[in-house]
C-alpha atoms as a PDB file:
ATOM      1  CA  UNK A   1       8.864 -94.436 -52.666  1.00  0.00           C
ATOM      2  CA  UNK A   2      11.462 -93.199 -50.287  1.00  0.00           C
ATOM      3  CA  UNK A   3      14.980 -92.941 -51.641  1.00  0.00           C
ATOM      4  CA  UNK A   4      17.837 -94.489 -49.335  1.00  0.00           C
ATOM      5  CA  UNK A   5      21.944 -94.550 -50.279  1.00  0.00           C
ATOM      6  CA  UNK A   6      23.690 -96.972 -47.965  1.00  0.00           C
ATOM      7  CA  UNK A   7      27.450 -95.354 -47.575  1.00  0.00           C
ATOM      8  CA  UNK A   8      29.058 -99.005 -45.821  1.00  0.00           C
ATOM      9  CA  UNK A   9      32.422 -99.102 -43.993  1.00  0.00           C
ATOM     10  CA  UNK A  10      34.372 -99.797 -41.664  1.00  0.00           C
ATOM     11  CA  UNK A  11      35.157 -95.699 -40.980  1.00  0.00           C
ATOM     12  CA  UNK A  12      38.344 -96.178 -39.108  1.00  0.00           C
ATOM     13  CA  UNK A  13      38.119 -93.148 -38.936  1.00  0.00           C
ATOM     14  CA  UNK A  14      35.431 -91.654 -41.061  1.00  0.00           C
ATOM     15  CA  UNK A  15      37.020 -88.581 -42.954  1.00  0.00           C
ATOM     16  CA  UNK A  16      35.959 -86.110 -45.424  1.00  0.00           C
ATOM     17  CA  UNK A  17      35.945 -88.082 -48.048  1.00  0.00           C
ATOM     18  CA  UNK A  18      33.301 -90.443 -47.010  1.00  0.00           C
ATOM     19  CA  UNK A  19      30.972 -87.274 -46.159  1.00  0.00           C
ATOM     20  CA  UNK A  20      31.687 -85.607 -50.000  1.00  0.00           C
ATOM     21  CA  UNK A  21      30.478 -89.445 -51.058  1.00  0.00           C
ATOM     22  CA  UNK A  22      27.685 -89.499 -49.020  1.00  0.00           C
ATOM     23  CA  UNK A  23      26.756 -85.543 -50.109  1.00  0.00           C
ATOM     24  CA  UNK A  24      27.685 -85.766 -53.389  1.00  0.00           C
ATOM     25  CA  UNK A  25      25.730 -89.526 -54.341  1.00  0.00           C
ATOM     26  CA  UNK A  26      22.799 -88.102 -52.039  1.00  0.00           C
ATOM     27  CA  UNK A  27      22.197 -84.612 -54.745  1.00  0.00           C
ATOM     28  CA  UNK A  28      23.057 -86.565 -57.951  1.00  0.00           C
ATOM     29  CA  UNK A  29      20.691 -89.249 -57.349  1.00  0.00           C
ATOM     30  CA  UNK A  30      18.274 -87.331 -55.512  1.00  0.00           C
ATOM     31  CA  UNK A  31      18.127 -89.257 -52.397  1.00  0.00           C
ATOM     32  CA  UNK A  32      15.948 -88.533 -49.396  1.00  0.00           C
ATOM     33  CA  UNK A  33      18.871 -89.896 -47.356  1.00  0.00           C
ATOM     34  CA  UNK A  34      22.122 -91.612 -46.698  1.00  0.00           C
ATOM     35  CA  UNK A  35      22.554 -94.116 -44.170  1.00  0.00           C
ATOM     36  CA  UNK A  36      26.482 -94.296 -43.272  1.00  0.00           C
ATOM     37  CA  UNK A  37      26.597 -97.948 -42.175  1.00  0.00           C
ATOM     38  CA  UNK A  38      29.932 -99.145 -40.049  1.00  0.00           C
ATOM     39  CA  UNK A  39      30.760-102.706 -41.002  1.00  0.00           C
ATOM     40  CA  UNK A  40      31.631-105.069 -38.231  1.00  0.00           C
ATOM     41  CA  UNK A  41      34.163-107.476 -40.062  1.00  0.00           C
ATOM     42  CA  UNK A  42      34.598-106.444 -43.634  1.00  0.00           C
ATOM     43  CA  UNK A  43      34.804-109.853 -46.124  1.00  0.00           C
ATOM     44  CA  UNK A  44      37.570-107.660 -47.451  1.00  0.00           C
ATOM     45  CA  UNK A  45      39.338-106.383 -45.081  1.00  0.00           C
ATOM     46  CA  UNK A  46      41.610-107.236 -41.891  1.00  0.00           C
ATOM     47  CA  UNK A  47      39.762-106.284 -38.544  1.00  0.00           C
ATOM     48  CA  UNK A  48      39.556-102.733 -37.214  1.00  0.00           C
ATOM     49  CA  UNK A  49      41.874-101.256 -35.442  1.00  0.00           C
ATOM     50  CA  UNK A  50      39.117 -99.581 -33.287  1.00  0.00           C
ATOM     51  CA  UNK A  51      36.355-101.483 -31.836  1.00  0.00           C
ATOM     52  CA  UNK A  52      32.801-101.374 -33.495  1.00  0.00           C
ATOM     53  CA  UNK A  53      31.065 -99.225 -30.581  1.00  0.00           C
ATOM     54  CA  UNK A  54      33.638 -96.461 -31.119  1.00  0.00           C
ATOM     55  CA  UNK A  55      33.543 -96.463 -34.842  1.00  0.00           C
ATOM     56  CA  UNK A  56      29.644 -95.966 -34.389  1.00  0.00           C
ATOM     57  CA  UNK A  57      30.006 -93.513 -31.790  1.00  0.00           C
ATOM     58  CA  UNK A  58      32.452 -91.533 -34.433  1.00  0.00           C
ATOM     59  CA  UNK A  59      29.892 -91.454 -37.213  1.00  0.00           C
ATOM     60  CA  UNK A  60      27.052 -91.012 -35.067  1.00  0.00           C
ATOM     61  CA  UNK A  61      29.023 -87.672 -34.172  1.00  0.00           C
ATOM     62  CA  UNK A  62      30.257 -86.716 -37.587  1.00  0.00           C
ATOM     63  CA  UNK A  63      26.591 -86.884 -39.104  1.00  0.00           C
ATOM     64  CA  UNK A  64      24.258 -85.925 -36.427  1.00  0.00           C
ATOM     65  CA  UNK A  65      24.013 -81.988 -37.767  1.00  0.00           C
ATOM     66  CA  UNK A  66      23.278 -82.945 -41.330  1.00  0.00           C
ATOM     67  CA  UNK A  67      19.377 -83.263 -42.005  1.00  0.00           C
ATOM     68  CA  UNK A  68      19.573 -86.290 -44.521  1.00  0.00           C
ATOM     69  CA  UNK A  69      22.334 -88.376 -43.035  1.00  0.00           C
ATOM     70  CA  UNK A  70      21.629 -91.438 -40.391  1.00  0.00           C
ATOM     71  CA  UNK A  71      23.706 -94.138 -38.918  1.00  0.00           C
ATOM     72  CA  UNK A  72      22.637 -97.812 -39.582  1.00  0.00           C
ATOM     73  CA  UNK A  73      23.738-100.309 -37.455  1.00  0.00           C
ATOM     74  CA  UNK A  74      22.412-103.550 -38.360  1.00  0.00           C
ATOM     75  CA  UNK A  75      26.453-105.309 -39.577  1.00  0.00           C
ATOM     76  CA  UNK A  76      27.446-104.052 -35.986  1.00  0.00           C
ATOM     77  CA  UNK A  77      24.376-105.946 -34.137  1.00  0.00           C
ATOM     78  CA  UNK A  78      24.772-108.698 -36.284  1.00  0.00           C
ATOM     79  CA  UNK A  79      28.360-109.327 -35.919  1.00  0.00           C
ATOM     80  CA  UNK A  80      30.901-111.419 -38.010  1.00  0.00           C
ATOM     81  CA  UNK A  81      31.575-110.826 -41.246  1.00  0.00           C
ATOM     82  CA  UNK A  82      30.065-108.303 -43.298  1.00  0.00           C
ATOM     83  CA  UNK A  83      28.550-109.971 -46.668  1.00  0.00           C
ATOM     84  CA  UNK A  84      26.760-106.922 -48.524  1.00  0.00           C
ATOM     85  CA  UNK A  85      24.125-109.121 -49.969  1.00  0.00           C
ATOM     86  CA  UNK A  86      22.661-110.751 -46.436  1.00  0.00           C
ATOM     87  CA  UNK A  87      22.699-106.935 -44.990  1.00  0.00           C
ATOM     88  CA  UNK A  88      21.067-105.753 -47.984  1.00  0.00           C
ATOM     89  CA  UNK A  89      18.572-108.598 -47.961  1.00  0.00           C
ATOM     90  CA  UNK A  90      17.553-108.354 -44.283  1.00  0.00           C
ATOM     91  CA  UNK A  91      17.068-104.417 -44.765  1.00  0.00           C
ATOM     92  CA  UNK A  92      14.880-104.880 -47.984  1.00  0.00           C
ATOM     93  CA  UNK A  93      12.668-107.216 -45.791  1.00  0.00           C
ATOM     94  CA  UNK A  94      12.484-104.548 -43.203  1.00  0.00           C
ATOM     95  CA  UNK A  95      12.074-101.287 -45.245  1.00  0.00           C
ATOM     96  CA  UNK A  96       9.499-102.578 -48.059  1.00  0.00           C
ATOM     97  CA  UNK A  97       8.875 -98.850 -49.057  1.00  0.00           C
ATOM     98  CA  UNK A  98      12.398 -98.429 -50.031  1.00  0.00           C
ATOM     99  CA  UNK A  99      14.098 -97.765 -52.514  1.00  0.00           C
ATOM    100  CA  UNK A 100      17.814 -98.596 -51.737  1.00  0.00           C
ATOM    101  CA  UNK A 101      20.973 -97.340 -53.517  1.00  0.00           C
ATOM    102  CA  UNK A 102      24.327 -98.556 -52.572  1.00  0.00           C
ATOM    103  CA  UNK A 103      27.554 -96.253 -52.807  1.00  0.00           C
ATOM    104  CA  UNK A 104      30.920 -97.678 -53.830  1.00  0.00           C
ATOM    105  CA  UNK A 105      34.009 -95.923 -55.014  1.00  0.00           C
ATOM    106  CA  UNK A 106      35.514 -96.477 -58.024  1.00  0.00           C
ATOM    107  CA  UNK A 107      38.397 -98.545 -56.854  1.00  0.00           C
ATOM    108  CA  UNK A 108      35.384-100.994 -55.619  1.00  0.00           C
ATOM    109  CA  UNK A 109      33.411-100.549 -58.782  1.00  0.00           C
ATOM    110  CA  UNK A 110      36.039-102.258 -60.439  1.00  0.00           C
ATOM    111  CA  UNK A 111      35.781-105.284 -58.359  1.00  0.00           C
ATOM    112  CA  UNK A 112      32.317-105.350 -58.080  1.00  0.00           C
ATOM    113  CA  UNK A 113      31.766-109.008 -60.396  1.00  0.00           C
ATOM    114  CA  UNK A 114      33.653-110.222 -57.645  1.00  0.00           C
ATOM    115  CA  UNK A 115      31.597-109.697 -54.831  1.00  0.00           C
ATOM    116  CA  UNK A 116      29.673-112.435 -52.842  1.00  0.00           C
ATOM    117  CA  UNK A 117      26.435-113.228 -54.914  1.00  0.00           C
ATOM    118  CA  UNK A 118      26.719-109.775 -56.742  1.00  0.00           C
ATOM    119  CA  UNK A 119      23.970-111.033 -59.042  1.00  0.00           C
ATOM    120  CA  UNK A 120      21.726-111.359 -56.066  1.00  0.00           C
ATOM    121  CA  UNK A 121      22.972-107.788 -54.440  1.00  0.00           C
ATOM    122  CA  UNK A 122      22.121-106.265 -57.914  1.00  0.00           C
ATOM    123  CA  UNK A 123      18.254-107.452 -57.929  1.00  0.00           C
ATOM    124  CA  UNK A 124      18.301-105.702 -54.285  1.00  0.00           C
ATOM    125  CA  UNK A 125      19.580-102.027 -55.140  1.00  0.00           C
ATOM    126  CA  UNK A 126      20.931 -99.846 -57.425  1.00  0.00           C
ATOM    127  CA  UNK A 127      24.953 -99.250 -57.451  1.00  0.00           C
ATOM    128  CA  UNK A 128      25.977 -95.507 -57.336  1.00  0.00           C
ATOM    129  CA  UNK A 129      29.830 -95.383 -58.263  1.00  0.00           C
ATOM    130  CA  UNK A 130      31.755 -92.489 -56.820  1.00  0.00           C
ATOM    131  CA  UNK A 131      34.474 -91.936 -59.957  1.00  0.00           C
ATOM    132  CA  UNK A 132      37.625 -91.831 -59.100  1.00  0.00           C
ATOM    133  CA  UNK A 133      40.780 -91.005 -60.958  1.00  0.00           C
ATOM    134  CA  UNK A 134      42.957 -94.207 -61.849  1.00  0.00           C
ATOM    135  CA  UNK A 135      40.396 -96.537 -61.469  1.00  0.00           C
ATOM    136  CA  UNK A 136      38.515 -98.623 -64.289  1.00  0.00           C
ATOM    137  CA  UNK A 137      34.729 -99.334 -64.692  1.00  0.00           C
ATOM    138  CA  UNK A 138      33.440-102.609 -65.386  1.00  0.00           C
ATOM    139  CA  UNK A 139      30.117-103.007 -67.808  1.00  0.00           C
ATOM    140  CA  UNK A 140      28.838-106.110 -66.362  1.00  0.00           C
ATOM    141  CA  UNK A 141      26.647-104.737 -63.435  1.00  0.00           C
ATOM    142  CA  UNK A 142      24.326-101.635 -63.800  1.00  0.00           C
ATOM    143  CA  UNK A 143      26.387 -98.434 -61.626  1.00  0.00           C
ATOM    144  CA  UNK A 144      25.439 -95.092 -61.861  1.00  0.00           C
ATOM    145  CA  UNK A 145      28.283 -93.137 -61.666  1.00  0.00           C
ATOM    146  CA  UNK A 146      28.321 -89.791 -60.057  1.00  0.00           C
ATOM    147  CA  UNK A 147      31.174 -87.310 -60.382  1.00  0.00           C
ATOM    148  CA  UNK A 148      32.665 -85.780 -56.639  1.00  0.00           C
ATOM    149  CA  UNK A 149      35.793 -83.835 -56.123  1.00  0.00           C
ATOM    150  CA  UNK A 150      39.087 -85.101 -56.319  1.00  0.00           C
ATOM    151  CA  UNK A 151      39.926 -86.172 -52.514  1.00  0.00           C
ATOM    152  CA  UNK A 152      42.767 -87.979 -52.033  1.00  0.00           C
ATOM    153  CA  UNK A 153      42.629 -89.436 -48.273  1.00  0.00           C
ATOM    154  CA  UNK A 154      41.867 -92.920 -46.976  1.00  0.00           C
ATOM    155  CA  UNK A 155      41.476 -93.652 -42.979  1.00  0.00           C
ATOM    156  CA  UNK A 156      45.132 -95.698 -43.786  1.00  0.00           C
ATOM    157  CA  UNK A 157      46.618 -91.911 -44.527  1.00  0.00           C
ATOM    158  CA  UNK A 158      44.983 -90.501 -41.107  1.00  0.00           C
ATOM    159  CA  UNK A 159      45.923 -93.400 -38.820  1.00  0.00           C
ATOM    160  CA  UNK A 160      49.528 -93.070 -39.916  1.00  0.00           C
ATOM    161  CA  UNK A 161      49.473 -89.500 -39.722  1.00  0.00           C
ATOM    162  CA  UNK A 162      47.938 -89.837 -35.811  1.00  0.00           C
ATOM    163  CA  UNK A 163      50.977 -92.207 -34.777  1.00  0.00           C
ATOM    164  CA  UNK A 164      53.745 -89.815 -36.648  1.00  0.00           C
ATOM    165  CA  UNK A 165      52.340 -86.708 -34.460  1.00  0.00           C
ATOM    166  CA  UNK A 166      50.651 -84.402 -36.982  1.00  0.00           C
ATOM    167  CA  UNK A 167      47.996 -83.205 -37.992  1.00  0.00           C
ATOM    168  CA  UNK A 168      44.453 -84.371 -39.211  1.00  0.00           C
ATOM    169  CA  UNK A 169      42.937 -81.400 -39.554  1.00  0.00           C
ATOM    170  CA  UNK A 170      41.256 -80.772 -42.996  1.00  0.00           C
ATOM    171  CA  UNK A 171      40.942 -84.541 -43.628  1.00  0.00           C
ATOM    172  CA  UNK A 172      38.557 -85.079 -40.718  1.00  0.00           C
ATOM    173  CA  UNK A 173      35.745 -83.258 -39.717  1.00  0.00           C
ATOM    174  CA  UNK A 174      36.743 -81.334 -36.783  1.00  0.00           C
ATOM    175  CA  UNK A 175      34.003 -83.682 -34.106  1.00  0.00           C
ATOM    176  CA  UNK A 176      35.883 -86.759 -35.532  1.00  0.00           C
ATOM    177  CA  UNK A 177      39.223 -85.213 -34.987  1.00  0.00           C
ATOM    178  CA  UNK A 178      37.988 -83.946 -31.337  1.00  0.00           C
ATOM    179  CA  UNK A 179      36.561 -87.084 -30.641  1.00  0.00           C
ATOM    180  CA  UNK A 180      39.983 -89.226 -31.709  1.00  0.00           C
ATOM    181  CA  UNK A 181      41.907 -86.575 -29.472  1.00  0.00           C
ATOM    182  CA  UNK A 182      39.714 -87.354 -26.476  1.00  0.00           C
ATOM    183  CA  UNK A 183      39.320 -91.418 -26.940  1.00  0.00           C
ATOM    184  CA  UNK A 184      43.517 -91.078 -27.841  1.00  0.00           C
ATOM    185  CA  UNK A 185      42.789 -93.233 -30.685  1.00  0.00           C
ATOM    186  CA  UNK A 186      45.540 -93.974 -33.354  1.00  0.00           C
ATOM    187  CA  UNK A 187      48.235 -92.604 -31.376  1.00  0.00           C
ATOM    188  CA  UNK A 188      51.024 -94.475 -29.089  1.00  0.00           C
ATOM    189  CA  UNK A 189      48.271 -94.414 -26.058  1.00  0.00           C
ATOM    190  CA  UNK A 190      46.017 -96.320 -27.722  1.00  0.00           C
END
C-alpha cells in the first residue's frame, strides 16, 4: 500500500521549515510521498493575507524539483473552512490504496484532543508529530513523533520581515522568495 504524508497549511508563505517537515516526516516514516496541501480557510486561523491561487502557485513552485513532493488542492476547490476530518474523509474515499499520514508540529500536537471530531480523523490516518522545543505532547491520540532540526521561523516572522525591508533569504527557498519579489507580496505594494 502506497504511503502518503499530508503537510496542510495555509503557507503564507511556505518557508523552510515546512520543506525540513515535509523531508524529514517523509524519511522517518518512510513515505512514498508528501502532499503539501494549502488550506483555504483554516478553522483556526484568521484568513490569508494572500489569496488561495497564489499560495498554490507558491508551493506548486517551491516543490516541483523534489521527486516525492506534490501539491493537493482539494481545501482550495472546496472552499470555506478547512475541517481536517471532511478533507481527510473525502481523500480516503478517493485514494482507497492509501495509506495516509498526517503531519502536525508539536505546538499542534498539543492541541490535537481539541480538534473537530479528532476521534473520527484518528480512524482515517496516522499522526506524525514534528517535535518541537517548548511544546508538550499529549497521550490521548496515537502520534508518531519524528525528530527535525531546530528551525525557528513561522510565515508571521517572514511577512513582517517583507514589510520592514529585509531580507528573507535563508528562511525561504530562493523560488518562493523570487516569486514574492515578482507578485510584490507582503510588502507596502501589495
Amino acid at each position: 500500500m502506497k504511503k502518503v504524508g499530508i503537510l496542510g497549511g495555509t503557507f503564507d508563505p511556505l518557508h523552510q521549515g515546512h520543506l525540513i517537515m515535509g523531508e524529514f516526516s517523509r524519511e522517518a516514516m518512510d513515505l512514498d510521498e508528501v502532499w503539501f496541501m494549502p488550506s483555504y480557510i483554516p478553522p483556526h486561523k484568521q484568513e490569508s493575507s494572500t489569496n488561495p491561487e497564489t499560495r498554490l502557485a507558491m508551493v506548486q513552485t517551491a516543490t516541483k524539483d523534489h521527486p516525492h513532493f506534490r501539491v493537493c488542492d482539494v481545501e482550495l476547490v472546496r472552499k470555506g473552512t478547512s475541517f481536517t476530518v471532511d478533507t481527510m474523509t473525502d481523500l480516503v474515499k478517493r485514494y482507497p490504496e492509501i495509506q495516509f499520514f498526517f503531519i502536525i508540529g508539536g505546538d499542534m500536537v498539543e492541541h490535537l484532543p481539541k480538534w473537530h471530531r479528532v476521534e473520527d480523523l484518528s480512524e482515517l490516518v496516522q499522526f506524525i508529530g514534528v517535535k518541537r522545543p517548548g511544546y508538550g505532547w499529549n497521550n490521548e491520540i496515537p502520534v508518531h513523533f519524528v525528530d527535525i532540526p531546530s528551525v525557528d521561523v513561522s510565515s508571521t516572522m517572514i511577512r513582517d520581515r517583507i514589510l520592514q525591508g529585509k531580507s528573507v533569504r535563508y528562511l525561504v527557498p530562493e523560488v518562493v522568495d523570487t516569486f514574492i519579489k515578482e507578485h510584490h507580496l507582503y510588502d507596502n505594494e501589495s
